[in-house]
C-alpha atoms as a PDB file:
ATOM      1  CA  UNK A   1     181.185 110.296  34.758  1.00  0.00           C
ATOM      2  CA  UNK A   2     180.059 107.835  37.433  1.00  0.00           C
ATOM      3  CA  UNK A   3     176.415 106.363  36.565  1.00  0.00           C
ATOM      4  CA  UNK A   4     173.529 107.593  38.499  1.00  0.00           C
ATOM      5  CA  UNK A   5     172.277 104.538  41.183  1.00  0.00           C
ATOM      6  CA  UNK A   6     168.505 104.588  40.664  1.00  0.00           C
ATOM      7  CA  UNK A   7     166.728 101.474  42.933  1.00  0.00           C
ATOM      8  CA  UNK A   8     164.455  99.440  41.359  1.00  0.00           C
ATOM      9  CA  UNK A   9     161.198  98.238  42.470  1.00  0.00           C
ATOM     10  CA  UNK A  10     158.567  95.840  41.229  1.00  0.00           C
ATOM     11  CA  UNK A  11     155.131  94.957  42.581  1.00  0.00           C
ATOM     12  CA  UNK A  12     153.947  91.575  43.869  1.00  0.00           C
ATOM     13  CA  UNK A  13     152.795  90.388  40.255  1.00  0.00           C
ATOM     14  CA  UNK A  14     149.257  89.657  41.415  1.00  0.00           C
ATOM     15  CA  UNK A  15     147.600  90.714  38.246  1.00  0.00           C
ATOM     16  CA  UNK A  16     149.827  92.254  35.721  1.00  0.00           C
ATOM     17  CA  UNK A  17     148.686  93.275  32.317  1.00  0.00           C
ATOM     18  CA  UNK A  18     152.401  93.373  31.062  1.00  0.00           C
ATOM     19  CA  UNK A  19     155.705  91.386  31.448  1.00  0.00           C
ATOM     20  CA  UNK A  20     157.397  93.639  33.783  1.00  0.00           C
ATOM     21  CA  UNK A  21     160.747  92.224  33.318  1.00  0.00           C
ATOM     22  CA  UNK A  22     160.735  92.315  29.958  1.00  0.00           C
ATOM     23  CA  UNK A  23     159.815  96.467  30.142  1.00  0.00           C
ATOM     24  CA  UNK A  24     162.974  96.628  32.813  1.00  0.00           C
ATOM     25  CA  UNK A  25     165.006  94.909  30.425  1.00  0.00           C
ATOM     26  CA  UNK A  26     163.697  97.589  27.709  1.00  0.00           C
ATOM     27  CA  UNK A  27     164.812 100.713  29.628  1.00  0.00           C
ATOM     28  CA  UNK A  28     167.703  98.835  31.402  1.00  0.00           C
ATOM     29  CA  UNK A  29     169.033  98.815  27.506  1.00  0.00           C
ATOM     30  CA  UNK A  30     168.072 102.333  26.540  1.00  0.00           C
ATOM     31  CA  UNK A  31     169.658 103.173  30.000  1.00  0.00           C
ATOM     32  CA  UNK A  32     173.373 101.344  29.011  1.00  0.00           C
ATOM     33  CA  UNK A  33     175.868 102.346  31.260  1.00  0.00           C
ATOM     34  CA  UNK A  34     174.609 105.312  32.607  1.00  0.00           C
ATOM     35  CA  UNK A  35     172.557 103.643  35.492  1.00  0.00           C
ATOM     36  CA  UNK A  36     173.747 101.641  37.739  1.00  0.00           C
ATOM     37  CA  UNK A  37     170.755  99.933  39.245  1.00  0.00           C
ATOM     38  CA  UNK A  38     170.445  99.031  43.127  1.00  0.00           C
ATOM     39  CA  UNK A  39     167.345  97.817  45.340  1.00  0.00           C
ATOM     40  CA  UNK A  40     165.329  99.826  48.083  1.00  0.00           C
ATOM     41  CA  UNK A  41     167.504  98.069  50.657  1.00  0.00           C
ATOM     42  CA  UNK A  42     170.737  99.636  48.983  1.00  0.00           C
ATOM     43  CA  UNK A  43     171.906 103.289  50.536  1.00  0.00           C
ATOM     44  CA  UNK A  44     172.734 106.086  48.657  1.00  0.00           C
ATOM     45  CA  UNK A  45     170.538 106.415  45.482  1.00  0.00           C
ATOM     46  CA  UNK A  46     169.230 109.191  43.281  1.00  0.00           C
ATOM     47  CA  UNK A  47     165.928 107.814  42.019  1.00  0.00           C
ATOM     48  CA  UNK A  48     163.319 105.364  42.433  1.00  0.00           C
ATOM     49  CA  UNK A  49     161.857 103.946  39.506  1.00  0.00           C
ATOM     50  CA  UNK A  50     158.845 101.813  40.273  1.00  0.00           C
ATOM     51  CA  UNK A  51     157.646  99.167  37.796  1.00  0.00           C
ATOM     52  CA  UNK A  52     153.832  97.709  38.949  1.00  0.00           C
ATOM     53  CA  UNK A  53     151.593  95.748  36.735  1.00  0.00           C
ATOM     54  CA  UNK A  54     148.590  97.254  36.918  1.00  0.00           C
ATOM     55  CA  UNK A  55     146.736 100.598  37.666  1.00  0.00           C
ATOM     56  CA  UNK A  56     146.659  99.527  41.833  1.00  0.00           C
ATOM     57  CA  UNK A  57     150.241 100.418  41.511  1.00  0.00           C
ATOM     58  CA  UNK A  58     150.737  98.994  45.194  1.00  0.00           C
ATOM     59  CA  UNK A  59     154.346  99.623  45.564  1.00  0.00           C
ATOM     60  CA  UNK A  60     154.022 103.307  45.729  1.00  0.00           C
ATOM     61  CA  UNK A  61     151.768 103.080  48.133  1.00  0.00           C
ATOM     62  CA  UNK A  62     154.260 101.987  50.466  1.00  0.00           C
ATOM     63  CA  UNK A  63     157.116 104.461  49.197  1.00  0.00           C
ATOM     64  CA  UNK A  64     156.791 108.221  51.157  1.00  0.00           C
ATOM     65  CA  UNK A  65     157.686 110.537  48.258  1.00  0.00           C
ATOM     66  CA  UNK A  66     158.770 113.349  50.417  1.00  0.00           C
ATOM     67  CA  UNK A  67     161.352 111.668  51.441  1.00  0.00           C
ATOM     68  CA  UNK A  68     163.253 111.005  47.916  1.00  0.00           C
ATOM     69  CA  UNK A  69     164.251 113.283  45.275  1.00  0.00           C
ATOM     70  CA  UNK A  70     163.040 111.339  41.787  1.00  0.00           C
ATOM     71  CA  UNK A  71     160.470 108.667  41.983  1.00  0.00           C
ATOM     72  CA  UNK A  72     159.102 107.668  38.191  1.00  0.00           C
ATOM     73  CA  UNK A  73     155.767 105.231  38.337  1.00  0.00           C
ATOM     74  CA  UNK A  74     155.616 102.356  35.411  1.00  0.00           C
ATOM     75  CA  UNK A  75     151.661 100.882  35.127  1.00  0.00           C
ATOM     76  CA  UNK A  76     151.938  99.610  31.637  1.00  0.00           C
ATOM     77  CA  UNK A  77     154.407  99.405  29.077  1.00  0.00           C
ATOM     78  CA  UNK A  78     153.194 102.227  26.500  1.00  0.00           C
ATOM     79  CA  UNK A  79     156.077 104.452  28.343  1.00  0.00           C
ATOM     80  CA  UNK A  80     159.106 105.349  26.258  1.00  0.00           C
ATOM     81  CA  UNK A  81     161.619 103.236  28.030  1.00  0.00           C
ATOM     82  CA  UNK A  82     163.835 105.959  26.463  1.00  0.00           C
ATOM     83  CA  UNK A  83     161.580 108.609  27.908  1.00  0.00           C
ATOM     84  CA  UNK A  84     161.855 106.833  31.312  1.00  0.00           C
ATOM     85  CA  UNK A  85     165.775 106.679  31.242  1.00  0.00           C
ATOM     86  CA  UNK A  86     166.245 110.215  30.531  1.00  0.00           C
ATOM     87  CA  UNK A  87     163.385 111.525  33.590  1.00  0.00           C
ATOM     88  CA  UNK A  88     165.318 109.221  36.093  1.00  0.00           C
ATOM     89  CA  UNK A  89     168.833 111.177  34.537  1.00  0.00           C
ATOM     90  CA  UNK A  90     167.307 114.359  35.755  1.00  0.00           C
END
């Protein structure tokens, strides 16, 4: 089975209260093979998941959610990164 493209996005970083990286690192291990991950820019993805650094979450302000099918919001890194994998599999 091909692995679901799911496009990553981060916020600008202006105040996090977590190392966002590290978290994507987290769920881009629990995710292994099965996601193959793309940006915004790319074309034909499944899922959005969006990975901001504080309760603002800015970047989904700027994402219309009618217009994609799965769109999963990271503020902090108390999330499952398992848990997150398997909602963007959906």
């Amino acid at each position: 089975m091909a692995p679901k493209r799911v496009a990553l996005k981060y916020c600008g970083g202006c105040d996090p209260g977590f190392d966002r990286v590290e978290y994507f690192n987290r769920v881009r291990s629990a995710a292994g093979e099965a996601i193959e991950w793309v940006t915004l820019e790319d074309s034909d993805f499944g899922a959005i998941l969006v990975i901001s650094g504080c309760e603002t979450a800015c970047p989904g302000v700027s994402i219309d959610p009618s217009a994609y099918h799965c769109i999963v919001s990271v503020k902090d890194d108390r999330f499952d990164p398992q848990e997150v994998v398997d909602t963007l599999l959906k």
